[in-house]
Protein backbone atom coordinates (compact mmCIF):
# COMPACT_ATOMS: atom_id res chain seq x y z
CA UNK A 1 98.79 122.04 132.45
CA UNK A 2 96.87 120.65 134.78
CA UNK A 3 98.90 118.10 136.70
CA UNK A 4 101.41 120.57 136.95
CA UNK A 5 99.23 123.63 138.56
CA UNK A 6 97.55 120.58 140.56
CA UNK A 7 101.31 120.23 141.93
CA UNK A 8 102.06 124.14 142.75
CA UNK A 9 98.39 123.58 145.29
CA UNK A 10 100.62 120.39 146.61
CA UNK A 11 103.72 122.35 147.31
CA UNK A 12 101.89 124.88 148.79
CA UNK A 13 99.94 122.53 151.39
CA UNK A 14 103.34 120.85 151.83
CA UNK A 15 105.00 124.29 152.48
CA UNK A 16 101.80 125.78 154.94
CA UNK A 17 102.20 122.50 156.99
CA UNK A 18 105.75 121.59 156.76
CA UNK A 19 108.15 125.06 157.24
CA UNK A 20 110.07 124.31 159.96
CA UNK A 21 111.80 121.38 157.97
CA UNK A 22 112.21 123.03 154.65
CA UNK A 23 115.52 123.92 153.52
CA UNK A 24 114.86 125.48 150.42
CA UNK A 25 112.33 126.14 147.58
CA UNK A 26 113.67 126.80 143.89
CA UNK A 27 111.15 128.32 140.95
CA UNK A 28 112.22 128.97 137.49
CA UNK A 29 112.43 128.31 133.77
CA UNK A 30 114.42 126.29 131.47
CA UNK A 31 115.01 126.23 127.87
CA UNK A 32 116.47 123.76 125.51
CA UNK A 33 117.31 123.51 121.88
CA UNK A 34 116.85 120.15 120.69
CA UNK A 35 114.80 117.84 122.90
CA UNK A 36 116.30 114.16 123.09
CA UNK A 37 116.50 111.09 124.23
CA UNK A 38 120.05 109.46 124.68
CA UNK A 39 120.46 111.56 121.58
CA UNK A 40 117.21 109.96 119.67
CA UNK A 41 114.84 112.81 118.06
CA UNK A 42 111.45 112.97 117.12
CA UNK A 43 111.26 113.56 113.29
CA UNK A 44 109.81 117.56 113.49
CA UNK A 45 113.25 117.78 115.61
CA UNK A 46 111.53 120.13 118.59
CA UNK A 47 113.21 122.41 121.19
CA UNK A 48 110.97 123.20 124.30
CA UNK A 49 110.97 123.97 127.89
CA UNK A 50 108.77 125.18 130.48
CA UNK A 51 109.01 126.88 133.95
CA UNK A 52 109.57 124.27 137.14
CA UNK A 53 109.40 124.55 141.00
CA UNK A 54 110.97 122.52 143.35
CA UNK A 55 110.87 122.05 147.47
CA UNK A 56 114.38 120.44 149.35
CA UNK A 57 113.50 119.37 153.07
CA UNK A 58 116.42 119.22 155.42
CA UNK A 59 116.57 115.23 156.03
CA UNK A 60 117.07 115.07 152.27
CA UNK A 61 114.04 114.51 150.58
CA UNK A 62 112.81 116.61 148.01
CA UNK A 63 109.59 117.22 145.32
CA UNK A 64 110.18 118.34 142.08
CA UNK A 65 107.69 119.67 139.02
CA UNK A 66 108.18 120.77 135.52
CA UNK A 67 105.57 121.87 132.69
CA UNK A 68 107.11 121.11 129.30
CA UNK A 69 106.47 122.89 126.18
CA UNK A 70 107.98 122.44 123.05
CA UNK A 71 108.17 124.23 119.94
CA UNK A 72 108.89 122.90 116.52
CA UNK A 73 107.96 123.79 112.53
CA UNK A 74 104.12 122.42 112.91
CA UNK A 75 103.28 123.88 116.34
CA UNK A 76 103.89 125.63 119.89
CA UNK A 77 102.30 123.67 122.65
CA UNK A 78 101.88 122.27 126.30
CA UNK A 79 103.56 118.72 126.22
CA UNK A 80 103.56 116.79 129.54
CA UNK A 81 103.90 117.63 133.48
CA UNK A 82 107.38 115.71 135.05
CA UNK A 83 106.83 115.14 138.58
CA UNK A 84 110.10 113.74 140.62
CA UNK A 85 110.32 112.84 143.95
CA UNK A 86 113.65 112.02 145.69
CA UNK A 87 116.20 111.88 148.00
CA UNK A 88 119.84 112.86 148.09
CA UNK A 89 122.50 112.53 150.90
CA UNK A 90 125.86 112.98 151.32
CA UNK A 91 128.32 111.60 153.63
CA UNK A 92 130.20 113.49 156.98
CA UNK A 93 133.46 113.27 154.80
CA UNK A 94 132.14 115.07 151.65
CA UNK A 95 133.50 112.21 149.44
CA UNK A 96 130.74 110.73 148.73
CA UNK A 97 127.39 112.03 147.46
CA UNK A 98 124.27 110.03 146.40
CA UNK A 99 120.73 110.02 144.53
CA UNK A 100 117.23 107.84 144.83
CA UNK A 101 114.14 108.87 142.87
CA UNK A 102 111.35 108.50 141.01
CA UNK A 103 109.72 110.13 137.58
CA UNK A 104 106.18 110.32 136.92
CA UNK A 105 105.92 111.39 133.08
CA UNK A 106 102.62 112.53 131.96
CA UNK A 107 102.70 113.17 128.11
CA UNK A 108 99.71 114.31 126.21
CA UNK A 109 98.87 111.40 124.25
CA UNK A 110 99.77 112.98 120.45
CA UNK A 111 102.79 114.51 121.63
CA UNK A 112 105.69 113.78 119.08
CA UNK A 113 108.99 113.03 121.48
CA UNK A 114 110.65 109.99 121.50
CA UNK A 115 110.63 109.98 125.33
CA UNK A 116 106.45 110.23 125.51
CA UNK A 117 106.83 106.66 125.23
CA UNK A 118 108.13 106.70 128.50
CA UNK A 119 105.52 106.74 132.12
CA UNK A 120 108.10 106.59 134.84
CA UNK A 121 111.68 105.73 135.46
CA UNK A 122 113.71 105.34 139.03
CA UNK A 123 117.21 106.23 139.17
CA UNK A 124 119.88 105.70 141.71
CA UNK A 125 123.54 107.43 141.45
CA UNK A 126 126.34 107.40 143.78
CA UNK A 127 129.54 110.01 142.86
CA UNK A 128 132.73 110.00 144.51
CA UNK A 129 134.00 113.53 145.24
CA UNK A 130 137.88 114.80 145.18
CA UNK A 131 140.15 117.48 144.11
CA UNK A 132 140.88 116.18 141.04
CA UNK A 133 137.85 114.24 138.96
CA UNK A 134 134.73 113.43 140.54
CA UNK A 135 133.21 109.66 139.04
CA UNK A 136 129.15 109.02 138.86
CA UNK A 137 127.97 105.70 138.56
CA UNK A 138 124.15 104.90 138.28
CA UNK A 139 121.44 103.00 137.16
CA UNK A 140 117.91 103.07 136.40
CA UNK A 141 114.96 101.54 135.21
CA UNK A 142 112.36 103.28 132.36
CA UNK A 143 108.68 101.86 132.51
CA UNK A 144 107.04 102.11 128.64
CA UNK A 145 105.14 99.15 127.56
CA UNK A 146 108.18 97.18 128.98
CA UNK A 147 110.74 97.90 131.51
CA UNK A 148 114.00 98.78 129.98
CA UNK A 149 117.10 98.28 132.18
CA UNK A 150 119.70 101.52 132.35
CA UNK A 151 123.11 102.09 133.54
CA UNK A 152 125.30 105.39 133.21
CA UNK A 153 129.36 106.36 134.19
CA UNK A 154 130.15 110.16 134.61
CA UNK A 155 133.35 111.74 134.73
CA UNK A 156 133.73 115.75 135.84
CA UNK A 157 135.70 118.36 137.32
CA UNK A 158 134.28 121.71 139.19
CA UNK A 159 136.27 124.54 138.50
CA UNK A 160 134.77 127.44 140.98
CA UNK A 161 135.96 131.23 141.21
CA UNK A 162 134.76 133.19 143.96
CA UNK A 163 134.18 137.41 143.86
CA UNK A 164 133.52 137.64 140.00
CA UNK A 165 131.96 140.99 139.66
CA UNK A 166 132.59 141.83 143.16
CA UNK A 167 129.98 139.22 144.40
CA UNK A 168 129.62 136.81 142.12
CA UNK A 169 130.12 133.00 142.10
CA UNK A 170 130.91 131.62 138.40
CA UNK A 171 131.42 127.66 138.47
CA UNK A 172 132.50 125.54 135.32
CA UNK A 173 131.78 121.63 135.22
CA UNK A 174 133.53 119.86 132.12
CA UNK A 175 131.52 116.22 132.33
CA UNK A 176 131.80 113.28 130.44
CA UNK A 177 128.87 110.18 130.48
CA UNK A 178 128.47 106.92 129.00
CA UNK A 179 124.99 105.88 129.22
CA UNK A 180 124.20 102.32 128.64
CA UNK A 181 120.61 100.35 128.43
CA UNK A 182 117.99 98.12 126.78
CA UNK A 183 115.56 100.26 123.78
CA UNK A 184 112.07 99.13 124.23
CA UNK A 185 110.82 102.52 124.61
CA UNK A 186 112.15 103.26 120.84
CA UNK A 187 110.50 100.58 119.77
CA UNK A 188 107.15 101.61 121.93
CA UNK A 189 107.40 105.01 120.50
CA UNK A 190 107.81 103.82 116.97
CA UNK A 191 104.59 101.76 117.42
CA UNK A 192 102.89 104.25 119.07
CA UNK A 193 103.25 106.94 116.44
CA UNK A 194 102.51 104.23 113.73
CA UNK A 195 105.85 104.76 111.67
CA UNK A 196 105.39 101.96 109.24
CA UNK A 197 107.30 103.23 106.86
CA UNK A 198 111.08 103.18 108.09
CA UNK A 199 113.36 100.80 106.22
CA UNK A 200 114.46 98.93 109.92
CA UNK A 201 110.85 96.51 109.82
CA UNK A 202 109.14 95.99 113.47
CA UNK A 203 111.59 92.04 113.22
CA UNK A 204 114.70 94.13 113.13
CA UNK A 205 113.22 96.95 115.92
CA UNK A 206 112.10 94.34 118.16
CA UNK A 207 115.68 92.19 117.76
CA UNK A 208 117.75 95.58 118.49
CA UNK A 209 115.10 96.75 121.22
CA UNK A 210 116.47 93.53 123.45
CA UNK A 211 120.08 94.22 123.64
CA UNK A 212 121.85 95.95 126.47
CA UNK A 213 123.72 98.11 124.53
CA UNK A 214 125.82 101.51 124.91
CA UNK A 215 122.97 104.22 124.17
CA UNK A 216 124.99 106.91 123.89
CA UNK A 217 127.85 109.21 125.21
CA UNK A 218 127.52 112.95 126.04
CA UNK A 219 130.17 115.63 126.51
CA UNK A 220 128.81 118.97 128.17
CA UNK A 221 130.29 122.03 129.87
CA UNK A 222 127.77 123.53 132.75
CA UNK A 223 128.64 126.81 133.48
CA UNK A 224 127.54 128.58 136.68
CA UNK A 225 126.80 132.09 137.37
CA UNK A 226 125.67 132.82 141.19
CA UNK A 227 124.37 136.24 142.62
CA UNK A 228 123.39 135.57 145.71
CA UNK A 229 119.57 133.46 145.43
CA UNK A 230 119.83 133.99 141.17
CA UNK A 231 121.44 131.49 139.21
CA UNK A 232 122.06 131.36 135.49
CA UNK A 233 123.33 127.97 133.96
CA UNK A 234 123.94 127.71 130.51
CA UNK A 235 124.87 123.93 129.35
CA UNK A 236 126.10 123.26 126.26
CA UNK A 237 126.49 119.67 124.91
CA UNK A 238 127.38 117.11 122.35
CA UNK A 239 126.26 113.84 122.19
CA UNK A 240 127.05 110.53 120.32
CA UNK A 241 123.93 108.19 120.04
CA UNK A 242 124.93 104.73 119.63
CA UNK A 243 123.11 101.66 118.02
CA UNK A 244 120.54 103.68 116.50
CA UNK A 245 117.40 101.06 115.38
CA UNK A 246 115.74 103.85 112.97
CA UNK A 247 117.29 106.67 110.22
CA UNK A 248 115.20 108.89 111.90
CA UNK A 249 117.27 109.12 114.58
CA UNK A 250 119.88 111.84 115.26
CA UNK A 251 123.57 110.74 114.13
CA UNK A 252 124.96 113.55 116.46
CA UNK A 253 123.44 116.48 118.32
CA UNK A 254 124.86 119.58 119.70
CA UNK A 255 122.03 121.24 121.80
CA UNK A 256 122.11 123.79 124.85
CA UNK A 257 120.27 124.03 127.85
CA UNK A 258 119.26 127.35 129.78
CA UNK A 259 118.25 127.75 133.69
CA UNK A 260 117.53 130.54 135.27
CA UNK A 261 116.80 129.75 138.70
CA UNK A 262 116.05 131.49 142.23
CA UNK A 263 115.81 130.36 145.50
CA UNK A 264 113.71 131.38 148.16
């Protein structure tokens, strides 16, 4: 816990110095069923999450921090700190919207999760906005003991009634994503955890590891409830790993993911 209460001192320098240009800060907690990875799954199969707190500044930048937990049939603990630092922008038009950041991941060294293999990624998305279906196209770059090389396509559609319960805001977001990318940090995480006992053989790991290869492909349905600064997302979603390189990997996953959110 300790990068991430190290972070809430940050924000809070950032915030005492910095209000005039702040747009918004978000706290809250999120939940999720089954923690994965493009669909891969650590072998106890763990659900987790953890509160978060986030600061937007009005030129676009932003600072983000999240204290994972996770819970499986062995234990209940603290798991890693995400830090992400960003920037988003959007054009005069509203047809286009964009992304640039970073990810600092700081796992406790005997945590379980495929993804602890993982120390920092960058990411940078660009989605066309319309009436009818908004496309995301991205890529990204994961730093384990190698770099590993992503690329993702998104397909949605926001479907937004206003005065639910009088003064409510519910929003629904039907998404589709095809996420695409090289698997060294399987292979990193399957050396780190000293698996020597799958069937696959580090020759066959390290040949699969090297290929670009469709990772997976997600359907989820976001829904959106607004009262005023209070949000409540609920996010359920099915996804289709592909070119698995171990048995101990998930074949197909339905999980959900829970937000509750408020802005100050």
């Amino acid at each position: 816990m300790r990068p991430f209460i190290s972070l809430l001192l940050l924000l809070v320098c950032v915030l005492g110095r910095a209000q005039d240009s702040v747009t918004r800060v978000t706290i809250g907690v999120t939940a999720n069923t089954g923690l994965n990875y493009y669909g891969r799954v650590d072998s106890l199969h763990s659900s987790g999450g953890g509160p978060f707190v986030g600061v937007q500044f009005r030129n676009g930048l932003y600072l983000n921090g999240n204290a994972v937990f996770i819970h499986n049939a062995q234990q209940t603990r603290y798991a890693a700190t995400l830090i992400e630092g960003g920037y988003n922008f959007r054009n005069k038009k509203n047809t286009v919207a964009g992304n640039l950041s970073t990810t600092r991941y700081l796992y406790q060294g005997d945590i379980d999760l495929v993804q602890s293999a993982v120390k920092q990624s960058v990411t940078a998305s660009v989605t066309f906005l319309n009436k009818g279906v908004n496309v995301t196209l991205g890529g990204d770059v994961k730093f384990s003991g190698q770099a590993d090389p992503g690329a993702q396509m998104g397909l949605d559609h926001i479907i937004r009634w206003s005065g639910v319960f009088r003064s409510c805001v519910v929003v629904l977001d039907p998404s589709v994503y095809a996420y695409a990318g090289t698997q060294h940090f399987t292979q990193s995480w399957l050396q780190q955890k000293k698996f020597l006992f799958l069937p696959a053989g580090e020759e066959v790991l390290t040949s699969g590891s090297r290929r670009f290869d469709i990772l997976s492909y997600e359907l989820s349905l976001p829904m959106i409830l607004a009262y005023k600064k209070l949000q409540f997302i609920l996010s359920p979603a099915y996804v289709l790993p592909q070119h698995l390189l171990s048995d101990t990997e998930a074949k197909n996953l339905f999980y959900m993911t829970g937000i509750v959110k408020f802005t100050l």
